[in-house]
C-alpha atoms as a PDB file:
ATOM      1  CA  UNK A   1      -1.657   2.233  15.260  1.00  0.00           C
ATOM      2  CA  UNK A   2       1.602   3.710  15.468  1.00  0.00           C
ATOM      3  CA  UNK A   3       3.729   3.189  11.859  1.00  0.00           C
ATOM      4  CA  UNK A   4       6.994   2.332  12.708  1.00  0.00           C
ATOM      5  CA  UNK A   5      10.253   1.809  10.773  1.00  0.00           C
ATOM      6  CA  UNK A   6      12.840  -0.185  10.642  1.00  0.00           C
ATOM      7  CA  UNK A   7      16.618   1.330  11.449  1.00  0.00           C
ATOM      8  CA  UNK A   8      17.520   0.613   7.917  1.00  0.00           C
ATOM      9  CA  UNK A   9      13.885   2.226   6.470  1.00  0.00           C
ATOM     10  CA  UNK A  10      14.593   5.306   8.536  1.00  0.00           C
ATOM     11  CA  UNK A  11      17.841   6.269   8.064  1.00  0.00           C
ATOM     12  CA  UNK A  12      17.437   5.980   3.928  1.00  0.00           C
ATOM     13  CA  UNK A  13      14.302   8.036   4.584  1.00  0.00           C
ATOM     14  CA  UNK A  14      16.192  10.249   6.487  1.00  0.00           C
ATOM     15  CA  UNK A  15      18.873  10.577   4.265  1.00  0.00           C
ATOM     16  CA  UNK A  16      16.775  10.989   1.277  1.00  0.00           C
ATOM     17  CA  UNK A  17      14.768  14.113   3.490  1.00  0.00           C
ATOM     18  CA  UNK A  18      18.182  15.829   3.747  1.00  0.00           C
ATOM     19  CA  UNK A  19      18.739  15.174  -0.218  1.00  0.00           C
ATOM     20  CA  UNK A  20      15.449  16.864  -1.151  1.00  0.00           C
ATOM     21  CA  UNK A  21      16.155  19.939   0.941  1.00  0.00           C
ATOM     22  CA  UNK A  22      19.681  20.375  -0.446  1.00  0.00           C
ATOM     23  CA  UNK A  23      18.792  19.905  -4.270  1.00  0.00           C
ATOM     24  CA  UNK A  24      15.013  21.524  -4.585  1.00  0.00           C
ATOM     25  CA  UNK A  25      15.714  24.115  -0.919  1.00  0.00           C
ATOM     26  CA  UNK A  26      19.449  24.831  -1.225  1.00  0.00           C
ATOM     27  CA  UNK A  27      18.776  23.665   2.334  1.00  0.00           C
ATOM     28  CA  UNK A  28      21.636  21.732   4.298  1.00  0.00           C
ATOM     29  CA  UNK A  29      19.601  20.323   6.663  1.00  0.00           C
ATOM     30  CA  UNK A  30      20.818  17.912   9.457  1.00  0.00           C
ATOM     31  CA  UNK A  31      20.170  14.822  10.633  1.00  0.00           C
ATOM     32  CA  UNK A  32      17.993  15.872  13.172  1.00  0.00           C
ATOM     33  CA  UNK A  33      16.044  18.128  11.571  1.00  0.00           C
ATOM     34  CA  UNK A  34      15.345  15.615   8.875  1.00  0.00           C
ATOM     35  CA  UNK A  35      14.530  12.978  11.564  1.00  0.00           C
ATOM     36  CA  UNK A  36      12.012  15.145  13.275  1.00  0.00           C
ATOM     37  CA  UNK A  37      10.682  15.998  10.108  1.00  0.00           C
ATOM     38  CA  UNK A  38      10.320  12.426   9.365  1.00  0.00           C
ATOM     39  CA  UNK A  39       8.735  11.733  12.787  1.00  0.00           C
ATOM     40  CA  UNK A  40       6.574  14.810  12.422  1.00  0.00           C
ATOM     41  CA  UNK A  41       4.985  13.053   8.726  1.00  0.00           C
ATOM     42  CA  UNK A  42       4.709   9.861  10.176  1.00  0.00           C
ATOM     43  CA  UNK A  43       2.422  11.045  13.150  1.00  0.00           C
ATOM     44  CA  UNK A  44       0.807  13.365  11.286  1.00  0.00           C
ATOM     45  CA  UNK A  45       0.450  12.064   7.237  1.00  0.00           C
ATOM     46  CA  UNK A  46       0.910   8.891   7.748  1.00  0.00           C
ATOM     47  CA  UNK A  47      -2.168   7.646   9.256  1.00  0.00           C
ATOM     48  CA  UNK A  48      -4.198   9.307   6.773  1.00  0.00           C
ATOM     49  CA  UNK A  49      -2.024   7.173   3.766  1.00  0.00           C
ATOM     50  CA  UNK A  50      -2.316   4.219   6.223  1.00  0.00           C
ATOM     51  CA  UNK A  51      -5.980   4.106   6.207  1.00  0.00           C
ATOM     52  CA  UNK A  52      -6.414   5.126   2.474  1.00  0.00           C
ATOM     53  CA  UNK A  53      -4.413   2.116   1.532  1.00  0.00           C
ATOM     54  CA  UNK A  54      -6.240  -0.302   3.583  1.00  0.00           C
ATOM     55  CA  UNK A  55      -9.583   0.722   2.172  1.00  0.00           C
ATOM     56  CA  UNK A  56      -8.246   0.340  -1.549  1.00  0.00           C
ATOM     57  CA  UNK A  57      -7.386  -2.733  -0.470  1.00  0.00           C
ATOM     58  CA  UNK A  58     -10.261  -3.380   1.240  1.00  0.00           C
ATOM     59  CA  UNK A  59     -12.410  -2.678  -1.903  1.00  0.00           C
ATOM     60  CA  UNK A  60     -10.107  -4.414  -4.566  1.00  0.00           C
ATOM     61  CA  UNK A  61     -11.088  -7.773  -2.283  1.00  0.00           C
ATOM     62  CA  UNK A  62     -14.338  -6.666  -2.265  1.00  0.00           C
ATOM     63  CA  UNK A  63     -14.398  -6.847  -6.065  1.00  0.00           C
ATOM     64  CA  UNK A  64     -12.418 -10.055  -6.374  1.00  0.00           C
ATOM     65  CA  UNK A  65     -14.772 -12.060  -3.628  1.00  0.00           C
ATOM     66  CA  UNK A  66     -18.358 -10.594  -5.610  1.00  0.00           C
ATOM     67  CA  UNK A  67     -16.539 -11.647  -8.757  1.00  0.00           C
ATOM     68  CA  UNK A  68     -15.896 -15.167  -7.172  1.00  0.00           C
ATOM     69  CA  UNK A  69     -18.392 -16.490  -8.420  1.00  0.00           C
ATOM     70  CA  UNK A  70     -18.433 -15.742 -11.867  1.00  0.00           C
ATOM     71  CA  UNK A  71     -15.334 -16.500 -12.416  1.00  0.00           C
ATOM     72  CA  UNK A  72     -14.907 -20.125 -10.438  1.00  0.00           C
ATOM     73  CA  UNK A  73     -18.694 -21.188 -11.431  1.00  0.00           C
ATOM     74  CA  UNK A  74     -18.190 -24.506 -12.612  1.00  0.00           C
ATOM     75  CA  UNK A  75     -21.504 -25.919 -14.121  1.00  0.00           C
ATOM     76  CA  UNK A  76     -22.810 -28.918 -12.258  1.00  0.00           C
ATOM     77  CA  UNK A  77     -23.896 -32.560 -13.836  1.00  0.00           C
ATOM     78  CA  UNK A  78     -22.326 -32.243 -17.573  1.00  0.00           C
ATOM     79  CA  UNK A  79     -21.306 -35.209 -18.076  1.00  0.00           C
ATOM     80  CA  UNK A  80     -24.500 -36.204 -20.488  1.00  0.00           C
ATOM     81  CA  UNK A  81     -24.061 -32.697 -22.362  1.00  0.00           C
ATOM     82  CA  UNK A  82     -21.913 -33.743 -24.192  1.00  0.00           C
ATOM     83  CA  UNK A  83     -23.651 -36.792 -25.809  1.00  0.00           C
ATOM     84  CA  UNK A  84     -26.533 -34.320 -26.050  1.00  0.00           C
ATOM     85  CA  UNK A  85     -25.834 -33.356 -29.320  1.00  0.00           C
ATOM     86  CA  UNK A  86     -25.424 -36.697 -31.212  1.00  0.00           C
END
């Protein structure tokens, strides 16, 4: 699957590329530069993030659905239990 941005996503992406070159390079990098840089992380980092992040998520619902049932038990027939006692 192919991550893709929005306009608006990739041109403050962009922007903020050319930002990080020019205060921790001294690099004045252009917009195309920093777009194929972009393009170049999304093919080749981003699937790896992708798929990390979709197996933590995978395993927090894991947790929460084997916790279901501890949590939403609801003990059956207790009505009388609580004349039990007298």
């Amino acid at each position: 699957m192919a991550i893709e941005l929005s306009p608006e996503n990739q041109q403050r992406l962009v922007a903020s590329i050319k930002r990080y070159f020019l205060e921790n390079l001294d690099d004045d990098i252009g917009e195309l530069k920093a777009t194929l840089l972009l393009d170049f992380c999304l093919k080749e980092i981003g699937p790896a993030i992708y798929n990390q992040a979709i197996n933590d998520a995978q395993a927090f619902m894991t947790d929460k659905v084997a916790d279901l049932e501890s949590s939403c038990y609801e003990p059956e027939e207790g009505y009388w239990e609580k004349d039990a006692g007298k």
